[in-house]
Protein backbone atom coordinates (compact mmCIF):
# COMPACT_ATOMS: atom_id res chain seq x y z
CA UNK A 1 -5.61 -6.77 -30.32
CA UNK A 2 -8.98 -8.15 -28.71
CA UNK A 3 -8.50 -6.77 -24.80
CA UNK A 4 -11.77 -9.07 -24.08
CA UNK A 5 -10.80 -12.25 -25.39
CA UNK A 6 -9.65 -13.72 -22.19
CA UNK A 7 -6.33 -14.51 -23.99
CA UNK A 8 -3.03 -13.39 -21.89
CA UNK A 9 -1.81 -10.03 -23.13
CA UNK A 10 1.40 -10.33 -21.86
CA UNK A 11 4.47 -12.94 -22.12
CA UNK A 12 6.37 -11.27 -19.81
CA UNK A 13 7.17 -12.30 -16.28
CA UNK A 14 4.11 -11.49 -13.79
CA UNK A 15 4.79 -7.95 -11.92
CA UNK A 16 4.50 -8.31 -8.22
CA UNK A 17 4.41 -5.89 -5.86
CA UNK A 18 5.29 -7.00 -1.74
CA UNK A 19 3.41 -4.25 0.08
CA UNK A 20 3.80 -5.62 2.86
CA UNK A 21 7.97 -5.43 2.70
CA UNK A 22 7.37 -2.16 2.12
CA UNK A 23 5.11 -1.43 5.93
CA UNK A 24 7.67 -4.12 7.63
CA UNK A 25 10.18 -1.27 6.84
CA UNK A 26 8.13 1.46 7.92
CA UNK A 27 7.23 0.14 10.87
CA UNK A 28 10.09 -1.80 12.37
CA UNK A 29 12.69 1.26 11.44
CA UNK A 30 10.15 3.48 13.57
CA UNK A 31 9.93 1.20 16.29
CA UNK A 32 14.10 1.23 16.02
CA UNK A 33 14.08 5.11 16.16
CA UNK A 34 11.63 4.72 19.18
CA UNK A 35 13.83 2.64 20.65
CA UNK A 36 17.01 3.99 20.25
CA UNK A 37 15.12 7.47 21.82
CA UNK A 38 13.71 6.00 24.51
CA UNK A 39 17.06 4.28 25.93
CA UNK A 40 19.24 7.48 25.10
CA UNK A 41 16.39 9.39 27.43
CA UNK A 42 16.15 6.70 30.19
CA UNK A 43 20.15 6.95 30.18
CA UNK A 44 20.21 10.22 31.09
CA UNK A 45 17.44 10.25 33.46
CA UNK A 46 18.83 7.45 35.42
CA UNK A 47 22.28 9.84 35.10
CA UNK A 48 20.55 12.54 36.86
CA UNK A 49 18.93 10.40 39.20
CA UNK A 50 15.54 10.94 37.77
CA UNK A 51 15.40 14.46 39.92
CA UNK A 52 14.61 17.18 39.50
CA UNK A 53 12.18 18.20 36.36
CA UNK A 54 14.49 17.78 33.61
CA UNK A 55 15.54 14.15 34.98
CA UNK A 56 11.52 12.82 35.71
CA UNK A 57 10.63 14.27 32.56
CA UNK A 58 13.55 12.44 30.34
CA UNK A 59 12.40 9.39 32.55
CA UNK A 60 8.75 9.72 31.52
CA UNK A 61 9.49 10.24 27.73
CA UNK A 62 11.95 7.59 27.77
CA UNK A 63 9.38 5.17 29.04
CA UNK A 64 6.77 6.16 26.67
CA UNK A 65 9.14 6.01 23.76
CA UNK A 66 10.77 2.49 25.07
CA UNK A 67 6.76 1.26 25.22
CA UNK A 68 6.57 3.02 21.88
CA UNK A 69 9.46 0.95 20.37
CA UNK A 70 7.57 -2.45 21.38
CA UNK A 71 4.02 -1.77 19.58
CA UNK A 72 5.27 -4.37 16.44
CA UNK A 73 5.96 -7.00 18.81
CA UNK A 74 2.17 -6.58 20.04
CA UNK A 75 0.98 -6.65 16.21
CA UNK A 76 3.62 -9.31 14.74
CA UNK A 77 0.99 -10.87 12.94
CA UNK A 78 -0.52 -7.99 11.37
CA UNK A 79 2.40 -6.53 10.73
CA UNK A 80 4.67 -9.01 9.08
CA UNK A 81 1.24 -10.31 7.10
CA UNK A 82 1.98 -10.70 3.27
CA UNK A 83 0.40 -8.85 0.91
CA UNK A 84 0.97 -8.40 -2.58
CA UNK A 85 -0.61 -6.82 -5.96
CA UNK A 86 0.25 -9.15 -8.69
CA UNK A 87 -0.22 -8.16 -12.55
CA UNK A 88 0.17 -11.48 -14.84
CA UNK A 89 -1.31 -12.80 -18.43
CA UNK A 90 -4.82 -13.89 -15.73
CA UNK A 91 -5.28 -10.14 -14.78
CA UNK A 92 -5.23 -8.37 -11.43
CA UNK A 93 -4.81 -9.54 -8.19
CA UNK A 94 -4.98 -8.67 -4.46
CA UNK A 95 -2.89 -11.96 -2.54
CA UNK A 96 -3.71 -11.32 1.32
CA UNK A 97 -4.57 -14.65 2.86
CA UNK A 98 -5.61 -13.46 5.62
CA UNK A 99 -7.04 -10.16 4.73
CA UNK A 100 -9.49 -9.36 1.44
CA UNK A 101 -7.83 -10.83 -1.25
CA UNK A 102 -9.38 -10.36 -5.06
CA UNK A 103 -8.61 -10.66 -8.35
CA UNK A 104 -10.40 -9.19 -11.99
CA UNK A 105 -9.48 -11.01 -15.17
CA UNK A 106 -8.55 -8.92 -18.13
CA UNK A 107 -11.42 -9.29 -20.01
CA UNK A 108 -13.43 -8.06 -16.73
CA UNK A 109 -11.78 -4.71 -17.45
CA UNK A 110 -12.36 -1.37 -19.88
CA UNK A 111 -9.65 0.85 -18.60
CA UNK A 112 -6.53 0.57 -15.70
CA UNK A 113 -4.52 3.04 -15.00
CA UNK A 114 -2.17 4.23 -12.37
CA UNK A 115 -3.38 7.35 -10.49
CA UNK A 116 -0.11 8.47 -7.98
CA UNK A 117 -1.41 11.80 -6.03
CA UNK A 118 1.05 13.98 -3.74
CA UNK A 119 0.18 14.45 -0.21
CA UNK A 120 2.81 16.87 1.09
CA UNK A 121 5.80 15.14 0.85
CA UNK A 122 4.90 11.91 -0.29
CA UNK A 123 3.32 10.42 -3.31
CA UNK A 124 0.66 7.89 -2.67
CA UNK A 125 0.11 5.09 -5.13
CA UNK A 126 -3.07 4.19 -6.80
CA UNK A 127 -4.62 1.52 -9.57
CA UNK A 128 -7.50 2.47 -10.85
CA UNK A 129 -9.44 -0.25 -11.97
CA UNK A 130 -12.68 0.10 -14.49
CA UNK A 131 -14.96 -2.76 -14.79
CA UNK A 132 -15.99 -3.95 -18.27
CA UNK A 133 -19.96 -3.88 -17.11
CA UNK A 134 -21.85 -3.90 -14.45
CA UNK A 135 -22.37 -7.85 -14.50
CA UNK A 136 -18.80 -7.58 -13.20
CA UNK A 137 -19.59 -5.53 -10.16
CA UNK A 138 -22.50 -7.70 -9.25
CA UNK A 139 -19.56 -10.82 -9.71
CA UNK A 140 -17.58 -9.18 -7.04
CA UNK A 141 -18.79 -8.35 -3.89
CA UNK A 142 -15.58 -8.13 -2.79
CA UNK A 143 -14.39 -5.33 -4.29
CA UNK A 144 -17.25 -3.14 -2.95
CA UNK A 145 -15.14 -1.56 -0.35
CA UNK A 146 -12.68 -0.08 -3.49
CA UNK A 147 -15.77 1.17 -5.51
CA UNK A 148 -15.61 4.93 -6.31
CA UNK A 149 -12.89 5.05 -3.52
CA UNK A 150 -11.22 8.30 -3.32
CA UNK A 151 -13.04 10.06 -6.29
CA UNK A 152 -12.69 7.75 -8.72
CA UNK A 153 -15.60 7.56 -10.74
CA UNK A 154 -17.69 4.43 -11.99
CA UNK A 155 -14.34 1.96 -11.00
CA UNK A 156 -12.43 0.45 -8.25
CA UNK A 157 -9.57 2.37 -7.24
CA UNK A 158 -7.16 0.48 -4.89
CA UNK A 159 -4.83 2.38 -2.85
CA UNK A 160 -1.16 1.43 -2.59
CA UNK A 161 0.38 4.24 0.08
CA UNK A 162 3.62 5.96 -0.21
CA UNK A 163 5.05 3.62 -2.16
CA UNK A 164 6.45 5.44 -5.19
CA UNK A 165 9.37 3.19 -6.39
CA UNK A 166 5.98 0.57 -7.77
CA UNK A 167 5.03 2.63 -9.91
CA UNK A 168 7.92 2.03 -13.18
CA UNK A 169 7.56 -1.70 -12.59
CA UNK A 170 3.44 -1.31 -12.11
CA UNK A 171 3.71 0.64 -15.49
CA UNK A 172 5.83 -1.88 -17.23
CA UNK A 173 3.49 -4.54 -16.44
CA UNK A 174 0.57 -3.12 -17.28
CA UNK A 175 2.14 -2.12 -20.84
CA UNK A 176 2.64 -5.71 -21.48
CA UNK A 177 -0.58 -7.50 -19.83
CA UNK A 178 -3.09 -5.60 -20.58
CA UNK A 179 -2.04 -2.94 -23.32
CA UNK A 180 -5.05 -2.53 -25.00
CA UNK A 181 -6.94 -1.08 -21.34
CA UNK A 182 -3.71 0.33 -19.72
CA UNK A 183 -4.11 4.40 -20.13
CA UNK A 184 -0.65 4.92 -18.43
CA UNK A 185 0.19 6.83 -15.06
CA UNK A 186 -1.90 9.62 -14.92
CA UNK A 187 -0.57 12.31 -11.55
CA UNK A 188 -3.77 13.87 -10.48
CA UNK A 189 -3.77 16.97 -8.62
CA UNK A 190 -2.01 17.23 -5.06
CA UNK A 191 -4.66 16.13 -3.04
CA UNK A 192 -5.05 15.87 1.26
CA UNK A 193 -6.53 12.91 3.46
CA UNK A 194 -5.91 9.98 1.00
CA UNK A 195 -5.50 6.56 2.52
């Protein structure tokens, strides 16, 4: 099969993947845990009359975690922003309205794969994404900020975060879109201070 023709790969139903569902859970359980802390410690000060140092002290970290716990609320829009990395018959795509969005066609592409790393406990999610020439990176100024990101060399790599559960439906996606390019996940070492 030509990978360059421009032709869809794939017949399959376009793979998308809400990141942003994925940081509204993050952040509003944390703010719930804050919360929750906060109240439990401003109870029991306010039992003990806020005297003494164990009382002020419960009273001061309940305050900071109850301030804490309202941070989303301050950020709503940032927060509850949708973003998504779609994989169809067109290509790849970045959807953030209100953020950098971008998208590569299939025949702007010599090689994708997906490049999950461990840090500690968690496994961060990359796409590695390997223009065709370099008439594509002078097409897409937009992508500059991905370029050689992380390691990667001569390609875009786009960081997902700790989002490992993307990764079978990333895989399955690419497999039928773009199965000529797709090299399959490919763990890399475990690896510190990746975004």
């Amino acid at each position: 099969m030509d990978t360059h023709s421009g032709e869809p790969q794939g017949s399959g139903e376009p793979v998308v993947i809400n990141v942003s569902a994925n940081t509204k859970l993050k952040v509003f359980g944390t703010s719930a845990v804050c919360l929750a802390f906060g109240v439990t410690a401003l109870i029991e000060a306010s039992r003990r009359g806020f005297s003494g140092g164990g009382g002020l002290l419960l009273g001061v970290v309940g305050a900071v975690f109850t301030l804490l716990s309202l941070f989303p609320l301050r950020s709503w829009k940032a927060v509850t922003r949708t973003c998504r990395l779609i994989v169809d018959s067109a290509g790849v795509h970045w959807d953030d309205p209100e953020g950098q969005p971008w998208s590569l066609r299939w025949d702007e592409l010599s090689r994708v794969a997906v490049t999950p790393a461990r840090n500690g406990a968690m496994v961060l999610v990359r796409v590695d994404l390997f223009p065709a020439d370099q008439r594509v990176v002078a097409r897409h100024p937009e992508l500059m900020h991905l370029w050689e990101l992380e390691g990667v060399e001569r390609g875009y790599r786009f960081p997902l975060g700790p989002f490992r559960r993307a990764i079978p439906r990333l895989d399955r996606g690419l497999q039928d879109f773009g199965p000529g390019i797709y090299r399959g996940v490919r763990k890399t070492q475990t690896t510190r201070g990746l975004t």
